[in-house]
Each structure stands twice: as C-alpha cells, then as structure tokens.
PDB file of N, CA and C in Angstrom:
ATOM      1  N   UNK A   1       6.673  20.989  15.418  1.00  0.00           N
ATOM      2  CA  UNK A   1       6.305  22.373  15.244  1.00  0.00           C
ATOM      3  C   UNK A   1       7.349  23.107  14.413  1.00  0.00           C
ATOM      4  N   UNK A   2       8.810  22.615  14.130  1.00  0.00           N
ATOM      5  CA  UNK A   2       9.581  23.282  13.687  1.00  0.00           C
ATOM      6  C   UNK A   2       9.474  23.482  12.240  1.00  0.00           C
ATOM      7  N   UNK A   3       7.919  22.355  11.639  1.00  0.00           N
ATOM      8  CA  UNK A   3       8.297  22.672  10.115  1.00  0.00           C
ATOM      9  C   UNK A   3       7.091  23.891  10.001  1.00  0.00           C
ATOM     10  N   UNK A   4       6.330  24.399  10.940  1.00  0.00           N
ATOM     11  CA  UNK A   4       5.686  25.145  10.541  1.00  0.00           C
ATOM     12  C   UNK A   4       5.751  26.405  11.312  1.00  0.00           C
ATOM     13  N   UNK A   5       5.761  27.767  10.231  1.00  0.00           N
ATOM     14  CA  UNK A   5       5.948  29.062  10.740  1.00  0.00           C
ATOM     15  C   UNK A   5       5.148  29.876  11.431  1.00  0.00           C
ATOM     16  N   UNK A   6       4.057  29.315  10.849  1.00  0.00           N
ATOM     17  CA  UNK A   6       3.054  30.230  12.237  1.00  0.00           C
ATOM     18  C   UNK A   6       2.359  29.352  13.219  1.00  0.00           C
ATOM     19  N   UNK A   7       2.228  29.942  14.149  1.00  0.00           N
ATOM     20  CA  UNK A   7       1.299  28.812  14.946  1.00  0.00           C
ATOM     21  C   UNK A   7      -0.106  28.788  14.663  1.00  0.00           C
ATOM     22  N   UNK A   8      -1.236  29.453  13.653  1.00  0.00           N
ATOM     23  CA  UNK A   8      -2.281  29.135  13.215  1.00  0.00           C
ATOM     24  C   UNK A   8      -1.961  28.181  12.314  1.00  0.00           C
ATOM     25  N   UNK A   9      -1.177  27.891  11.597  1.00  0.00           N
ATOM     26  CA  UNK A   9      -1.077  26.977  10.647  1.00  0.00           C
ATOM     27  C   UNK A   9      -1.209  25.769  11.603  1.00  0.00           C
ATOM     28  N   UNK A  10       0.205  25.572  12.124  1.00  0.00           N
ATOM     29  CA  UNK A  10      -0.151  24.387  13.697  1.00  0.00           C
ATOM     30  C   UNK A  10      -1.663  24.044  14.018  1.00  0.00           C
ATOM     31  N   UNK A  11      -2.074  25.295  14.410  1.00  0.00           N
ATOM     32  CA  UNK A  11      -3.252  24.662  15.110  1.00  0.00           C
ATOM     33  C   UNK A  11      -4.368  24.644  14.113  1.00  0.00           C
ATOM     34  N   UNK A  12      -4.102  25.144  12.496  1.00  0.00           N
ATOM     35  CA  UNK A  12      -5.014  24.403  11.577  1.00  0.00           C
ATOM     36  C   UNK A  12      -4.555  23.234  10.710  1.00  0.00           C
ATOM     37  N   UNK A  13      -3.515  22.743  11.378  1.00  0.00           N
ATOM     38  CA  UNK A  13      -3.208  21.006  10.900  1.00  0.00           C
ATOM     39  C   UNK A  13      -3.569  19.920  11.959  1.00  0.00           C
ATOM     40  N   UNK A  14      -3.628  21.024  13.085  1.00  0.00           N
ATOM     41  CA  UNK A  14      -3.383  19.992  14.244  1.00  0.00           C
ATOM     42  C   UNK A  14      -5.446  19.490  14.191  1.00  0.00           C
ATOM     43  N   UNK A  15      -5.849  20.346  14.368  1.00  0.00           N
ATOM     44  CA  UNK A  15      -7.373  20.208  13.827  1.00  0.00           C
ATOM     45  C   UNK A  15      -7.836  19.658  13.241  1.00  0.00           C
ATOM     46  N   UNK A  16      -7.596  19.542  11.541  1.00  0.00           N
ATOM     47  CA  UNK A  16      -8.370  18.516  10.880  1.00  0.00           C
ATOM     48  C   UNK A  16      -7.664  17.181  11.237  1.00  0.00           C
ATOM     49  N   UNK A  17      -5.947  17.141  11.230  1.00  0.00           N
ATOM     50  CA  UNK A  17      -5.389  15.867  11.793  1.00  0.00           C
ATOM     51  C   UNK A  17      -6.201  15.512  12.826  1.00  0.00           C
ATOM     52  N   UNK A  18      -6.592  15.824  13.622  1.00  0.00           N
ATOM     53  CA  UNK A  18      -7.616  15.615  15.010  1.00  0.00           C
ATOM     54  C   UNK A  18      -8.361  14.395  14.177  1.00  0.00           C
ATOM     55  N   UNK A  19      -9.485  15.069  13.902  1.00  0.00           N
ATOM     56  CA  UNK A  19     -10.391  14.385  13.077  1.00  0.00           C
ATOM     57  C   UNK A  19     -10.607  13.826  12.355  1.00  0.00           C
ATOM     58  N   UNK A  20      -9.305  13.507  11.541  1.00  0.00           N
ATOM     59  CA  UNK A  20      -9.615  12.632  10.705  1.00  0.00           C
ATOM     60  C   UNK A  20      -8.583  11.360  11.480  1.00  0.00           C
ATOM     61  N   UNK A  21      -7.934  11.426  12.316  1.00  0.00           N
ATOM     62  CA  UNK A  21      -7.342  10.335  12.957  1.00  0.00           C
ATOM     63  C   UNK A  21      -8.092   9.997  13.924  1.00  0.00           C
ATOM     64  N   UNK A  22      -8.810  10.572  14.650  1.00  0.00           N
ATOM     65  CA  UNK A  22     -10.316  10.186  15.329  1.00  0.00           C
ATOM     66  C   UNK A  22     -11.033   9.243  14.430  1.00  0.00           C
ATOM     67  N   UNK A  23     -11.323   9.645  13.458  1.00  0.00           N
ATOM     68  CA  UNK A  23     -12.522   9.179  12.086  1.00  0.00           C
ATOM     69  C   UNK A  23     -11.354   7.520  11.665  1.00  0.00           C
ATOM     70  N   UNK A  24     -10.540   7.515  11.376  1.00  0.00           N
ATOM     71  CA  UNK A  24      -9.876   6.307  11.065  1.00  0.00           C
ATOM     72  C   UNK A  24      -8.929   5.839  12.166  1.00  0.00           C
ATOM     73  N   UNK A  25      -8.634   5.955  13.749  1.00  0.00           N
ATOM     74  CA  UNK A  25      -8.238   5.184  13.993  1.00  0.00           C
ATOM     75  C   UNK A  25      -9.362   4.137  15.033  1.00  0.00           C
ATOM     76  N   UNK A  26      -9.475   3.089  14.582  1.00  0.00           N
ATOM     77  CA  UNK A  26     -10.468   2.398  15.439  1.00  0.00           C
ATOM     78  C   UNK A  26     -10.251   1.096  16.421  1.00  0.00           C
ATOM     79  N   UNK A  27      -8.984   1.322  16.772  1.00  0.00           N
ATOM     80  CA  UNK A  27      -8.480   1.170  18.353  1.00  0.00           C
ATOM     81  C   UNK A  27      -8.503  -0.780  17.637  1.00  0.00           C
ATOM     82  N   UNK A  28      -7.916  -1.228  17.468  1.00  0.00           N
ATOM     83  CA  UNK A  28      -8.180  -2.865  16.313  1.00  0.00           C
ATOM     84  C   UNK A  28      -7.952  -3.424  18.058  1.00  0.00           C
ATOM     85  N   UNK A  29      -6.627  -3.698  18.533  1.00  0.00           N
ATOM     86  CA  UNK A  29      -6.366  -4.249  19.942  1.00  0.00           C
ATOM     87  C   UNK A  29      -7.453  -4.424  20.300  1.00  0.00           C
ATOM     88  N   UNK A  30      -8.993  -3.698  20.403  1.00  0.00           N
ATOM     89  CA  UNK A  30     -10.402  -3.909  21.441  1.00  0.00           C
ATOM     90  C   UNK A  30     -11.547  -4.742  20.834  1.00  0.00           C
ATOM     91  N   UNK A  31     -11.344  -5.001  19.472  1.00  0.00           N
ATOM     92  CA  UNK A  31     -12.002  -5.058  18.668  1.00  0.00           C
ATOM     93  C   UNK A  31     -11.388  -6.417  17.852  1.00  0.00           C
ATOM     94  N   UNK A  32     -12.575  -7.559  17.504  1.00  0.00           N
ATOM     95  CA  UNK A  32     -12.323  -8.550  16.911  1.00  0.00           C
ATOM     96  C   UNK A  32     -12.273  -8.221  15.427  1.00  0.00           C
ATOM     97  N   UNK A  33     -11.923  -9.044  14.224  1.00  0.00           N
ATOM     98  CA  UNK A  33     -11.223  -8.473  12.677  1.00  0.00           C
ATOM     99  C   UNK A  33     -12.537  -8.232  12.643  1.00  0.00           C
ATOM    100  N   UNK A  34     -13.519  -8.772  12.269  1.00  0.00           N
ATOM    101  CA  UNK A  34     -14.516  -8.553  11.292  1.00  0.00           C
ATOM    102  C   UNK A  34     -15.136  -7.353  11.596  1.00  0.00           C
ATOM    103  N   UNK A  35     -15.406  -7.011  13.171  1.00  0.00           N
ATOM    104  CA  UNK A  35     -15.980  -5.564  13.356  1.00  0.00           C
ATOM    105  C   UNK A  35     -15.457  -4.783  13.093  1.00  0.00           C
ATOM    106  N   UNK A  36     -13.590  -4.968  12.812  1.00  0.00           N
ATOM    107  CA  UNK A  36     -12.944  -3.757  12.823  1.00  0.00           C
ATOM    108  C   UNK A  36     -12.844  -3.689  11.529  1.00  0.00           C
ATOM    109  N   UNK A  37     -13.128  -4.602  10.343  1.00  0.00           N
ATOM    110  CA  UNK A  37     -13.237  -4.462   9.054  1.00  0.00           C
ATOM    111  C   UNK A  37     -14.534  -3.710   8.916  1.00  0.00           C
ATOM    112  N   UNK A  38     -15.487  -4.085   9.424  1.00  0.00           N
ATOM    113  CA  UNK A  38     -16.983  -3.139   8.541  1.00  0.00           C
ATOM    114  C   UNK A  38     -16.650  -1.995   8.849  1.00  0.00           C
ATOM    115  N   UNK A  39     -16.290  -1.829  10.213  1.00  0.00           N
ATOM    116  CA  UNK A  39     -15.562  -0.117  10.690  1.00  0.00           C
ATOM    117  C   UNK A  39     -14.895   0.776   9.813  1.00  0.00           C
ATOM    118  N   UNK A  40     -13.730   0.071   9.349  1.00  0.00           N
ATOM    119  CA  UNK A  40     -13.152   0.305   8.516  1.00  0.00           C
ATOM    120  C   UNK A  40     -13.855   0.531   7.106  1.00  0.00           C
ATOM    121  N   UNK A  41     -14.213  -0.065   6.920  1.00  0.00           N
ATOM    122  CA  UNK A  41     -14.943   0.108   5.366  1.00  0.00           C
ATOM    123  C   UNK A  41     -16.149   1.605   5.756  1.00  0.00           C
ATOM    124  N   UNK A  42     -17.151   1.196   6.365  1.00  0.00           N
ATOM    125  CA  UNK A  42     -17.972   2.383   7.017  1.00  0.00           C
ATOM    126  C   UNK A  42     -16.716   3.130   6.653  1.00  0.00           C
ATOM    127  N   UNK A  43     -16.081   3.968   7.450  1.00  0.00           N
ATOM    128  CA  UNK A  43     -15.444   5.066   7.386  1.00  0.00           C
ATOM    129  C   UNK A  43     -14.231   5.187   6.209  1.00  0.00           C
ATOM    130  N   UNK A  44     -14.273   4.721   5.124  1.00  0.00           N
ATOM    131  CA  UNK A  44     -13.639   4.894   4.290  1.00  0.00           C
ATOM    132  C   UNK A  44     -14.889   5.057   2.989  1.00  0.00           C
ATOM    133  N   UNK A  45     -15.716   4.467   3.265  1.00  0.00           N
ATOM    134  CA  UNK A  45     -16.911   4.839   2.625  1.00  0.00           C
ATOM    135  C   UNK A  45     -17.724   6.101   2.524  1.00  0.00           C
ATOM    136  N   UNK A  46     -17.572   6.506   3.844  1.00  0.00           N
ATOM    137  CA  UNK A  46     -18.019   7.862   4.415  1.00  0.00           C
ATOM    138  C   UNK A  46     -16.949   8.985   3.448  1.00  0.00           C
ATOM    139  N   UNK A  47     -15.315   8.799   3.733  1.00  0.00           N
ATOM    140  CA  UNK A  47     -14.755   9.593   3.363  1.00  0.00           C
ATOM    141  C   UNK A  47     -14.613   9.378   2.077  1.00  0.00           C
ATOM    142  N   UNK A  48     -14.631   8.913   0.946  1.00  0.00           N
ATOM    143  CA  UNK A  48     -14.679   8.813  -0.143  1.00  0.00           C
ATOM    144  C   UNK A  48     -16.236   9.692  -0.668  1.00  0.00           C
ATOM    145  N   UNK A  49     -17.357   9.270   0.143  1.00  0.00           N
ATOM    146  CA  UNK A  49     -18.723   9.871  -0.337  1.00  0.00           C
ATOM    147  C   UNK A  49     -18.416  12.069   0.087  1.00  0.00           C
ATOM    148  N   UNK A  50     -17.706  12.237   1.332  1.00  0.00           N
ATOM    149  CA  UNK A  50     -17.015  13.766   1.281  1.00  0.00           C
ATOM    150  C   UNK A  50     -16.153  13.773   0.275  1.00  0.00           C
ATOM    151  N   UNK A  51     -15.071  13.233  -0.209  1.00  0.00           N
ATOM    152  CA  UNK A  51     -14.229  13.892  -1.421  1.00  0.00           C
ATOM    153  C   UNK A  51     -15.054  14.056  -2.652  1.00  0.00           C
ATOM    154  N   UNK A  52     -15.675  13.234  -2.926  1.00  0.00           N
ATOM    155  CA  UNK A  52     -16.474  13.330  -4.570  1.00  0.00           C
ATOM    156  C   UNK A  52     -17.126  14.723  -4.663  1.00  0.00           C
TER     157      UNK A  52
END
C-alpha cells in the first residue's frame, strides 16, 4: 500500500488485479498438463480477443 497515495487507487488496482489473476491463475497442482494447457490457451485467447 505504501506505493500508492490514495486508497481509491488501491482499491482500483486491487480490482482489476482481482480479475485478471482469477482469469489466469488456474491452480496447475489440481490439474493434469494438458488440461491446464487448453486452459491456458482458452484464457489467453480470450484476453488477447479484449485487447484488439
């Protein structure tokens, strides 16, 4: 918290960080490679099709 001066800023980093570490982290430890590869791809696919 110390690099940021207001606390709306905080809680508008802490927010999209939310979600997009929700959106890409997909827990690999539970998950055998290959599912956690299409996963992976899915959601890097997804986010590439939002930036354009």
């Amino acid at each position: 918290m110390s690099r940021f001066r207001r606390m709306k800023t905080l809680q508008k980093f802490a927010s999209v960080h939310a979600n997009l570490h929700n959106h890409f982290a997909l827990e690999r430890h539970l998950v055998n490679r290959q599912t956690y590869r299409e996963r992976r791809s899915a959601a890097l696919a997804e986010w590439q099709t939002l930036m354009a």
